[in-house]
Protein backbone atom coordinates (compact mmCIF):
# COMPACT_ATOMS: atom_id res chain seq x y z
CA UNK A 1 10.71 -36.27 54.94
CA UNK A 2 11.61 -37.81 51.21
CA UNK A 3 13.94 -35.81 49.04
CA UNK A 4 15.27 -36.48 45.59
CA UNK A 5 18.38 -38.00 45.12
CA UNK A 6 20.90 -39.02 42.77
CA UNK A 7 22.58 -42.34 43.87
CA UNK A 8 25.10 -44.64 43.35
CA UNK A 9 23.39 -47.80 42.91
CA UNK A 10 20.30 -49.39 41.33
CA UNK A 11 20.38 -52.17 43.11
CA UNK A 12 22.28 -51.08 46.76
CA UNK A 13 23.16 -54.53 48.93
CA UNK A 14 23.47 -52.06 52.15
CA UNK A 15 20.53 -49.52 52.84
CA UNK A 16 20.61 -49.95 56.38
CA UNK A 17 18.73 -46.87 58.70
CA UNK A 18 17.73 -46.17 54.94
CA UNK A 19 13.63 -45.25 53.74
CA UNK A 20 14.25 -44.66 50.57
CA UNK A 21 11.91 -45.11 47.36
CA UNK A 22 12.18 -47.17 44.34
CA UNK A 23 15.06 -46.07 42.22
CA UNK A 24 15.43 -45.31 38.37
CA UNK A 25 18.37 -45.00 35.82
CA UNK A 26 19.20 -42.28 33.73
CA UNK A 27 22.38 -42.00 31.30
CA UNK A 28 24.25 -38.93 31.58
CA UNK A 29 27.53 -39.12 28.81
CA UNK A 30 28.10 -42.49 29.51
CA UNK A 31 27.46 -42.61 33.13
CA UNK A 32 24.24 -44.76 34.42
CA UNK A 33 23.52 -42.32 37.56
CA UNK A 34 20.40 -43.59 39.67
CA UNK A 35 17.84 -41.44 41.33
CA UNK A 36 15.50 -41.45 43.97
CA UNK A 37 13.77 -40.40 47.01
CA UNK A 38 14.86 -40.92 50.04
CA UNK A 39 13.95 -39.66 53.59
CA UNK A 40 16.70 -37.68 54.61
CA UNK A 41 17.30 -36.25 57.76
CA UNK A 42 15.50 -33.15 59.52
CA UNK A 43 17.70 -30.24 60.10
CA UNK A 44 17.94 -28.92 63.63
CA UNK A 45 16.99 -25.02 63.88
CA UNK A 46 16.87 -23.27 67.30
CA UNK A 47 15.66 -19.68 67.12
CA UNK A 48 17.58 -19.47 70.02
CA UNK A 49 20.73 -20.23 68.78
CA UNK A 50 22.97 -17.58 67.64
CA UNK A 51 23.99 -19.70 64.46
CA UNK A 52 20.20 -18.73 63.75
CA UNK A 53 20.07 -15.47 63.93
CA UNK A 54 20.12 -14.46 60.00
CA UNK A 55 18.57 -18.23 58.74
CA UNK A 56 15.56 -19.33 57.21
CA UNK A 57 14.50 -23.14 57.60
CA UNK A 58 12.68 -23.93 54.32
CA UNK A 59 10.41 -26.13 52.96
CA UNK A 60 11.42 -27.16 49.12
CA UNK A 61 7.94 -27.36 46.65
CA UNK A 62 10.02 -27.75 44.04
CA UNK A 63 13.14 -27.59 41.80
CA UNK A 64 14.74 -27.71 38.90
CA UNK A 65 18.33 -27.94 37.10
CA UNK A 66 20.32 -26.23 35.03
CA UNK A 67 23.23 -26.85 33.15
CA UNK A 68 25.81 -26.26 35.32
CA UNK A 69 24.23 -29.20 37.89
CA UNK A 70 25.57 -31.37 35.37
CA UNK A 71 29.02 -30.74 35.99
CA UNK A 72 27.57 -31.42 39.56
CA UNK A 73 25.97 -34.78 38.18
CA UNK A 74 28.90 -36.10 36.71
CA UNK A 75 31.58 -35.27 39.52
CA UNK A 76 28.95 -37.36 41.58
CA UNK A 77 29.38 -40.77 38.56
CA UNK A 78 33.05 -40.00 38.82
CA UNK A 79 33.23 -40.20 42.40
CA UNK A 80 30.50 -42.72 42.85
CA UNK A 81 32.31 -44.98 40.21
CA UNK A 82 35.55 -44.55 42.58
CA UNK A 83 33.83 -45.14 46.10
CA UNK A 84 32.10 -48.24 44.40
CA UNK A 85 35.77 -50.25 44.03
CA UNK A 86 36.51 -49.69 48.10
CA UNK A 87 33.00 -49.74 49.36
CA UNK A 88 30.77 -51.70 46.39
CA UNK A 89 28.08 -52.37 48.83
CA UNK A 90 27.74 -48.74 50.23
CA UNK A 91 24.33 -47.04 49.22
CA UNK A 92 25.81 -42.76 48.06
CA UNK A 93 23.38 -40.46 47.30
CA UNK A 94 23.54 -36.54 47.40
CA UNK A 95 20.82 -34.10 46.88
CA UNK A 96 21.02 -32.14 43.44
CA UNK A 97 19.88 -28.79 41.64
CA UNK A 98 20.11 -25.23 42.11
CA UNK A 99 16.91 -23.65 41.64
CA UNK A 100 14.10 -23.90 43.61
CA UNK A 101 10.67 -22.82 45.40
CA UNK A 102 9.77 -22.96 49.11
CA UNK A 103 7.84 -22.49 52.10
CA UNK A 104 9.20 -20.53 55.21
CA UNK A 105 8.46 -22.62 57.81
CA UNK A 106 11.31 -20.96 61.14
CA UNK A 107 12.90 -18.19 60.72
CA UNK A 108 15.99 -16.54 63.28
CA UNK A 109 15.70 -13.59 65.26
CA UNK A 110 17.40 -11.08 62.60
CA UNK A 111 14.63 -12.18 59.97
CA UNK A 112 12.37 -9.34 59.03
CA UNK A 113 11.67 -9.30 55.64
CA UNK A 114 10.23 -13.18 55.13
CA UNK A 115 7.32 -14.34 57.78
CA UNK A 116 6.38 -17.64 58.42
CA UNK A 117 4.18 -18.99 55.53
CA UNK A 118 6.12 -17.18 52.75
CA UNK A 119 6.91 -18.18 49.69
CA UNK A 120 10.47 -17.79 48.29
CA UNK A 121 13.56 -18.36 46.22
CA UNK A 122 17.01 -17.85 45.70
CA UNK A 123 18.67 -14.84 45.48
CA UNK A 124 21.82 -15.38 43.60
CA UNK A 125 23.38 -12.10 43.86
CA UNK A 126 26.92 -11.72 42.79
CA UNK A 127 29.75 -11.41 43.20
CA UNK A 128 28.92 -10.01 46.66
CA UNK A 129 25.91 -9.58 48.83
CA UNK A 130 26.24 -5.67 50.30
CA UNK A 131 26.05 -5.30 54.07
CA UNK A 132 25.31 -8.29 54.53
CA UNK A 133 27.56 -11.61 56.24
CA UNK A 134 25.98 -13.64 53.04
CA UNK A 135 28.28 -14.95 50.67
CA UNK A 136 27.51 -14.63 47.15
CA UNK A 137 26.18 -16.43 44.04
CA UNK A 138 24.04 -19.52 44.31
CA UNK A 139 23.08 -20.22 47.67
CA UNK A 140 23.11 -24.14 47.35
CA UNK A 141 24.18 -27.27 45.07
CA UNK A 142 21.25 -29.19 46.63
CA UNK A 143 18.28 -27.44 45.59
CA UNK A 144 16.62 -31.20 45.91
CA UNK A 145 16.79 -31.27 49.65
CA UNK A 146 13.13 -31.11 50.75
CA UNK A 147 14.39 -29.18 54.02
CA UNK A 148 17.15 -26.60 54.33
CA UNK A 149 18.68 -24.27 56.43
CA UNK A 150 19.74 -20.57 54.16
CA UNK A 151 21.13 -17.23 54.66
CA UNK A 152 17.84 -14.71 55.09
CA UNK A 153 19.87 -12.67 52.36
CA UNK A 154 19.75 -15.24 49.77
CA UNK A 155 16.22 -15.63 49.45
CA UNK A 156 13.40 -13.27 48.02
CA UNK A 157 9.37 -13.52 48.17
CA UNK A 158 7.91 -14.24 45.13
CA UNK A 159 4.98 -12.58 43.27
CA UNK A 160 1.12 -13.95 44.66
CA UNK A 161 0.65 -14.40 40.64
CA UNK A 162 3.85 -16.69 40.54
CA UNK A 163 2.84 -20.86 39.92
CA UNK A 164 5.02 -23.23 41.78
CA UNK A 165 6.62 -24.31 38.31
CA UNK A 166 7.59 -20.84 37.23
CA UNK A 167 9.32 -20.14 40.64
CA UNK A 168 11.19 -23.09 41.08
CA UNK A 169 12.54 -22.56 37.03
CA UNK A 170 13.17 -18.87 38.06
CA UNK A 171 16.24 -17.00 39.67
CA UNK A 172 19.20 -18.39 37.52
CA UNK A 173 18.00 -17.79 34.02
CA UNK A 174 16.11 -14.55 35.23
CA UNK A 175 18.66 -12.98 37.38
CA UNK A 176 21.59 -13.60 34.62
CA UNK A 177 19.22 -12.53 31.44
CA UNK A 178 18.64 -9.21 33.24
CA UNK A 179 21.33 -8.28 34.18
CA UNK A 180 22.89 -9.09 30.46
CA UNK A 181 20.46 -6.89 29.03
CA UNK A 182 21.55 -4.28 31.76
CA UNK A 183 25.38 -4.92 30.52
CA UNK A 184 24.66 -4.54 26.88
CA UNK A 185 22.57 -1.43 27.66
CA UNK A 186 19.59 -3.17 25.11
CA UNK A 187 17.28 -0.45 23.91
CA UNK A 188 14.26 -0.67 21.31
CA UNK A 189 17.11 0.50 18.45
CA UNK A 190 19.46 -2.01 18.75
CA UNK A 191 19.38 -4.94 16.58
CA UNK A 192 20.15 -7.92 18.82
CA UNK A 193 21.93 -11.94 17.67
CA UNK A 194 20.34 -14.05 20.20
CA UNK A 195 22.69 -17.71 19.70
CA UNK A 196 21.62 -21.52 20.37
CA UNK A 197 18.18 -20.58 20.50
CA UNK A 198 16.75 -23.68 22.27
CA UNK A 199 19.13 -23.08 25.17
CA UNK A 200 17.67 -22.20 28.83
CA UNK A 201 19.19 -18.93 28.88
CA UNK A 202 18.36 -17.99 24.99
CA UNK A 203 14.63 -18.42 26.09
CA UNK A 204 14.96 -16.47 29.28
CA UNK A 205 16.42 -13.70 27.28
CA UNK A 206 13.85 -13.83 24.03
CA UNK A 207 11.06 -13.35 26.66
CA UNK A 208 12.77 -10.59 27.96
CA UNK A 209 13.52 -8.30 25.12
CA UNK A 210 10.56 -6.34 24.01
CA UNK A 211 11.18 -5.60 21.13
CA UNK A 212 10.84 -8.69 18.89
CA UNK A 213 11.11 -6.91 15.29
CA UNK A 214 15.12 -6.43 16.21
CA UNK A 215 15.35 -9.75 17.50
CA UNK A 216 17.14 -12.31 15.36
CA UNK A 217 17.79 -15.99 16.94
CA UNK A 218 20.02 -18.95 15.89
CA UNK A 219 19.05 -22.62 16.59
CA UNK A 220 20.08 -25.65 15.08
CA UNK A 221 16.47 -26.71 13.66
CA UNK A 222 13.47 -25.67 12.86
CA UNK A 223 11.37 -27.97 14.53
CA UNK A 224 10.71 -25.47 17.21
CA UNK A 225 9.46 -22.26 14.89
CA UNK A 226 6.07 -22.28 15.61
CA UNK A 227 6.90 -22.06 19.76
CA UNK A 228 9.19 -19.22 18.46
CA UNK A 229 6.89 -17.25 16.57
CA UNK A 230 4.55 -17.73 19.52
CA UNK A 231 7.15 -15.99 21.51
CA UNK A 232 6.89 -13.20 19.08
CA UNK A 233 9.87 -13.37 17.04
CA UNK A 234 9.97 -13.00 13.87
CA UNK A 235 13.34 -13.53 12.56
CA UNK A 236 15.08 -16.98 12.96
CA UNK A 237 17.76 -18.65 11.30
CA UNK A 238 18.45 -22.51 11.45
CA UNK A 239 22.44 -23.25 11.08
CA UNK A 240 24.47 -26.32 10.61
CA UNK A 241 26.67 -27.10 13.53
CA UNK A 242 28.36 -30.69 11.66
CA UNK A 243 28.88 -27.96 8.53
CA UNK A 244 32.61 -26.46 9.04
CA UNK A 245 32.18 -23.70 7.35
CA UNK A 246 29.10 -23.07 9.42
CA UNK A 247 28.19 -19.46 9.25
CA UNK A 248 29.85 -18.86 6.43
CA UNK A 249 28.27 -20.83 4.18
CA UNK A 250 24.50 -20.11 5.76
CA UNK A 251 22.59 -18.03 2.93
CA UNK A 252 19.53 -17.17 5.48
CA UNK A 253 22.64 -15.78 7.46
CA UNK A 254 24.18 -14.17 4.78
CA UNK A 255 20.98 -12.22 3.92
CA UNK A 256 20.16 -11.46 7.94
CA UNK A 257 23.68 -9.75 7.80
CA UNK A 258 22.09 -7.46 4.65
CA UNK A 259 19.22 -6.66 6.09
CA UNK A 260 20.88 -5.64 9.64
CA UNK A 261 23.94 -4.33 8.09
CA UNK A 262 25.78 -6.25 11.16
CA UNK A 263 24.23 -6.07 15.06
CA UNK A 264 24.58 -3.68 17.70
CA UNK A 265 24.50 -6.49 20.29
CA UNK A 266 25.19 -10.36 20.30
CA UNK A 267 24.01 -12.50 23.39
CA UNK A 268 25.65 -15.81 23.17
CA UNK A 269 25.34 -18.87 25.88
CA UNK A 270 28.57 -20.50 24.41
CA UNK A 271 31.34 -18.46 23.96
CA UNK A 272 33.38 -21.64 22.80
CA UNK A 273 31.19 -22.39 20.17
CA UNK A 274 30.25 -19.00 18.68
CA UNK A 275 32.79 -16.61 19.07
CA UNK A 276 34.85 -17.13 16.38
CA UNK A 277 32.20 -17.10 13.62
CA UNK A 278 30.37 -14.32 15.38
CA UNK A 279 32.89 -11.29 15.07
CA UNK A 280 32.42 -10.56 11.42
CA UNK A 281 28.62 -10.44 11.98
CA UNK A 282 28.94 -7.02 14.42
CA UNK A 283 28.72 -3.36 13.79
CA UNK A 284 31.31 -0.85 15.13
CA UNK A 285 31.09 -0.53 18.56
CA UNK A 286 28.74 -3.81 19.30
CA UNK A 287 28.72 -5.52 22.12
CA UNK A 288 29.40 -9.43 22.29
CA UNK A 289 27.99 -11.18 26.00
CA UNK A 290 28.67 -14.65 26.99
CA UNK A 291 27.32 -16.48 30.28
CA UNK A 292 28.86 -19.86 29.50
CA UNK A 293 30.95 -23.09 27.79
CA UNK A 294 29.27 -25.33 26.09
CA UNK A 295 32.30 -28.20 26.69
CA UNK A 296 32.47 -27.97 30.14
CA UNK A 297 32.90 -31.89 30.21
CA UNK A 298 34.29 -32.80 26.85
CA UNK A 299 36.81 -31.56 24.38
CA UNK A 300 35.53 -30.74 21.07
CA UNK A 301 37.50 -29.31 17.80
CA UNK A 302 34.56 -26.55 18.01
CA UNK A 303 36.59 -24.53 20.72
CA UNK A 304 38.56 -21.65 20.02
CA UNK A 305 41.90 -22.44 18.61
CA UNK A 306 45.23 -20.32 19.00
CA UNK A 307 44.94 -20.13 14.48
CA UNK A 308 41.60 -17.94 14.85
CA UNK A 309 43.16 -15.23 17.85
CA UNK A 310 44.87 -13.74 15.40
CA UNK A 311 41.33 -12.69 13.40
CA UNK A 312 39.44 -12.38 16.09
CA UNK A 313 41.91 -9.63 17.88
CA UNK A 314 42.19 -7.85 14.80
CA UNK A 315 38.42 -7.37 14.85
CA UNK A 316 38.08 -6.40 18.03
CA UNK A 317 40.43 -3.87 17.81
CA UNK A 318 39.38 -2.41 14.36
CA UNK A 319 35.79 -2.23 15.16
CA UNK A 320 35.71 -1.50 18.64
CA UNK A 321 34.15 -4.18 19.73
CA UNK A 322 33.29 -5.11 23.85
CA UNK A 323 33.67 -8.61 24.77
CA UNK A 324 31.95 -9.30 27.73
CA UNK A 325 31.53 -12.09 30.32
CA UNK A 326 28.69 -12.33 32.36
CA UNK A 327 28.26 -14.45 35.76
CA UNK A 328 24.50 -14.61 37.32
CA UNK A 329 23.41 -11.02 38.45
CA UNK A 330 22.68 -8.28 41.04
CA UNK A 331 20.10 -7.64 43.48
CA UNK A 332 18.10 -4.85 41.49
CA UNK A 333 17.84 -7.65 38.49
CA UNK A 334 16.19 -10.17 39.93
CA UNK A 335 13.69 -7.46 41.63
CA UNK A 336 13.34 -6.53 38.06
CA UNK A 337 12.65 -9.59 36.67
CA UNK A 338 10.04 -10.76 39.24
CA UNK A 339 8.41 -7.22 39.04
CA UNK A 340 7.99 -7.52 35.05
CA UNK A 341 6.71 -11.13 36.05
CA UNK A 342 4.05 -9.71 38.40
CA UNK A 343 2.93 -7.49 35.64
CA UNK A 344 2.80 -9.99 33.03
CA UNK A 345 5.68 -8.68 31.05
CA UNK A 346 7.57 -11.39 31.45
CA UNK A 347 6.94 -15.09 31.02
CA UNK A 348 8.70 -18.46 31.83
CA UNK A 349 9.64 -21.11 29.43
CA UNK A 350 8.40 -24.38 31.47
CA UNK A 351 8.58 -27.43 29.26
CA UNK A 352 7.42 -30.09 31.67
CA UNK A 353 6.76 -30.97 35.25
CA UNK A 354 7.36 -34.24 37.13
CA UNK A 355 6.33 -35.67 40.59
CA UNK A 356 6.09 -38.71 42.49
CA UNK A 357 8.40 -41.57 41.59
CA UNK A 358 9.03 -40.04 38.03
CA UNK A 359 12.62 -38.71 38.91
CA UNK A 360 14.52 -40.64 36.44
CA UNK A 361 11.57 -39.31 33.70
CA UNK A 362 12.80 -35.67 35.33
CA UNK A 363 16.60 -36.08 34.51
CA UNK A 364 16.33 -37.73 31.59
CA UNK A 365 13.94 -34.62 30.18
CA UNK A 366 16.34 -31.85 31.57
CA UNK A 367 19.44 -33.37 29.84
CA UNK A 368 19.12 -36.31 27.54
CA UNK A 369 15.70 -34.98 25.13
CA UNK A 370 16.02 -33.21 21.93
CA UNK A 371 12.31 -32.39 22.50
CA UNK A 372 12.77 -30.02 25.46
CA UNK A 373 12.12 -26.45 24.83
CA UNK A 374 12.20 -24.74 28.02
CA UNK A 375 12.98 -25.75 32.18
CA UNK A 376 12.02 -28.83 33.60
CA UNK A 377 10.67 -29.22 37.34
CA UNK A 378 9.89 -31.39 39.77
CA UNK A 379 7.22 -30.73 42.10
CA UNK A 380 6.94 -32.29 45.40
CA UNK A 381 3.98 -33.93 47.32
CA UNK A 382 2.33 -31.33 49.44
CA UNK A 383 2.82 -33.95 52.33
């Protein structure tokens, strides 16, 4: 059975044992990183084993990527790059991604809440899974793999409303929007900063607030307003990230501070890039959430330097101010999520899907085109 793959070669001299498709090229910071499919192997499950007892065997429909896969991505060039000087005719390849959709198609013994047939996806609860021997957080780095062996625990049944597109886009932006909005305790009076508006987790989190006449975004053009006002905001403000000064000398920005008289919350995918412009845009008492870096593979003079601590402590502590971090979510939000899904209250930003030998079209959308506004997924051959 074929799975995707990202590869070391375009052009391998050794595929012995090997089925594998034809291969594509996409450019990730330098890096040429090919992709694939290739039949990989079929995992063994035995009900009967006690190894079994709390798995699922799956059957992937689909998946996607998010930004943290490309940390993932390049580790793989790196290493790739390396093995390719000691073993340059070696064909490596390693399944990718971290959100997905699938079929049950075995279950173990302790299994009672997932029957054959079901339709599911990953449960990323964190830090901890209670009572249960599951560890927590994402269940897999190779969300790609068409077949897979998981914990029962880190899986959930989706809605019968749910398309194979929104699932596999699903539990990471969902799970970690939620339970932000839990953390920051959002209500209808609260007057929210949504940053880097175009980002995965800035959309997951403008379709979940209701409220849209408190809602204020950032992005870094305007090419997008019209999907935004879609959306149902109403306030958006287009900033300058080559401009220094950035914030400061932003008049729409200026005149959004007037009119909210600073915000009660801040939700901000990139604490190293906001941060330090950010504090002198919040109330007393606001709350500041961050679920990421935005240089997690280069350094940039856009992180926080020791000269702005100083300012930024001192604002903190005047205004009472709650700086908080926030890592994927809890049980109760993704039920939350997927329940306000079922009831059409809450809707997934899909850009694109991809099938068939398009894979390096698939990459090359999720991190390499200014265009994308939303997840992109790859859907598998019902085969």
């Amino acid at each position: 059975m074929y799975s995707v793959v990202i590869s070391s070669s375009t052009s391998p001299a050794n595929t012995e044992g090997l089925e594998i498709g034809s291969i594509g090229t996409f450019n990730l910071n330098g890096f040429d990183i090919g992709c694939c499919l290739v039949e990989t192997d079929i995992p063994v499950f035995d009900q009967k084993d006690t190894v079994n007892t709390n798995n699922v065997l799956l059957k992937k429909l689909a998946f996607s990527c998010n930004y943290r896969d490309k940390t993932l991505l390049m580790n793989f060039a790196v290493n790739a790059r390396n093995y390719a000087l000691e073993a340059p005719d070696e064909f490596l390849f390693a399944c990718i991604g971290s959100d997905f959709v699938a079929r049950v198609i075995d279950k173990g013994a302790n299994v009672e809440h997932l029957n054959i047939g079901d339709i599911v996806i990953p449960n990323d609860t964190y830090p901890v899974v209670l009572n249960s021997s599951a560890n927590g957080g994402i269940p897999t780095n190779e969300a790609s793999s068409r077949l897979q062996i998981l914990h029962k625990d880190k899986l959930i049944r989706v809605p019968e409303n749910m398309s194979v597109p929104d699932a596999a886009s699903f539990t990471i932006g969902a799970q970690t929007v939620y339970s932000i909005l839990r953390k920051a305790n959002i209500d209808d009076t609260k007057k929210i900063l949504i940053t880097s508006a175009r980002s995965n987790t800035s959309l997951f989190a403008i379709n979940a607030i209701k409220n849209k006449d408190n809602l204020y975004i950032l992005t870094s053009s305007s090419d997008n307003n019209d999907k935004f006002y879609e959306m149902g905001v109403k306030n958006i403000v287009t900033v300058d990230y080559g401009n220094p000064s950035l914030f400061n000398d932003t008049q729409e920005l200026q005149k959004m501070l007037i009119a909210t008289n600073g915000f009660d919350v801040i939700i901000d995918p990139f604490i190293d890039i906001h941060l330090k412009y950010l504090i002198n845009l919040m109330k007393f008492e606001a709350s500041y959430i961050s679920c990421g870096l935005y240089h997690q593979f280069t350094v940039d003079d856009k992180i926080i330097h020791q000269s702005d601590l100083g300012r930024i402590f001192a604002a903190l502590i005047q205004n009472n101010i709650s700086i908080m971090g926030n890592c994927l979510g809890s049980g109760p939000d993704i039920e939350s999520a997927l329940n306000d899904y079922a009831n059409a209250q809450y809707k997934i930003p899909v850009d694109s899907v991809y099938s068939g030998n398009d894979i390096a079209g698939f990459f090359n959308r999720s991190y390499n085109s200014k265009e994308r506004f939303g997840k992109v997924v790859y859907v598998y051959d019902e085969t």
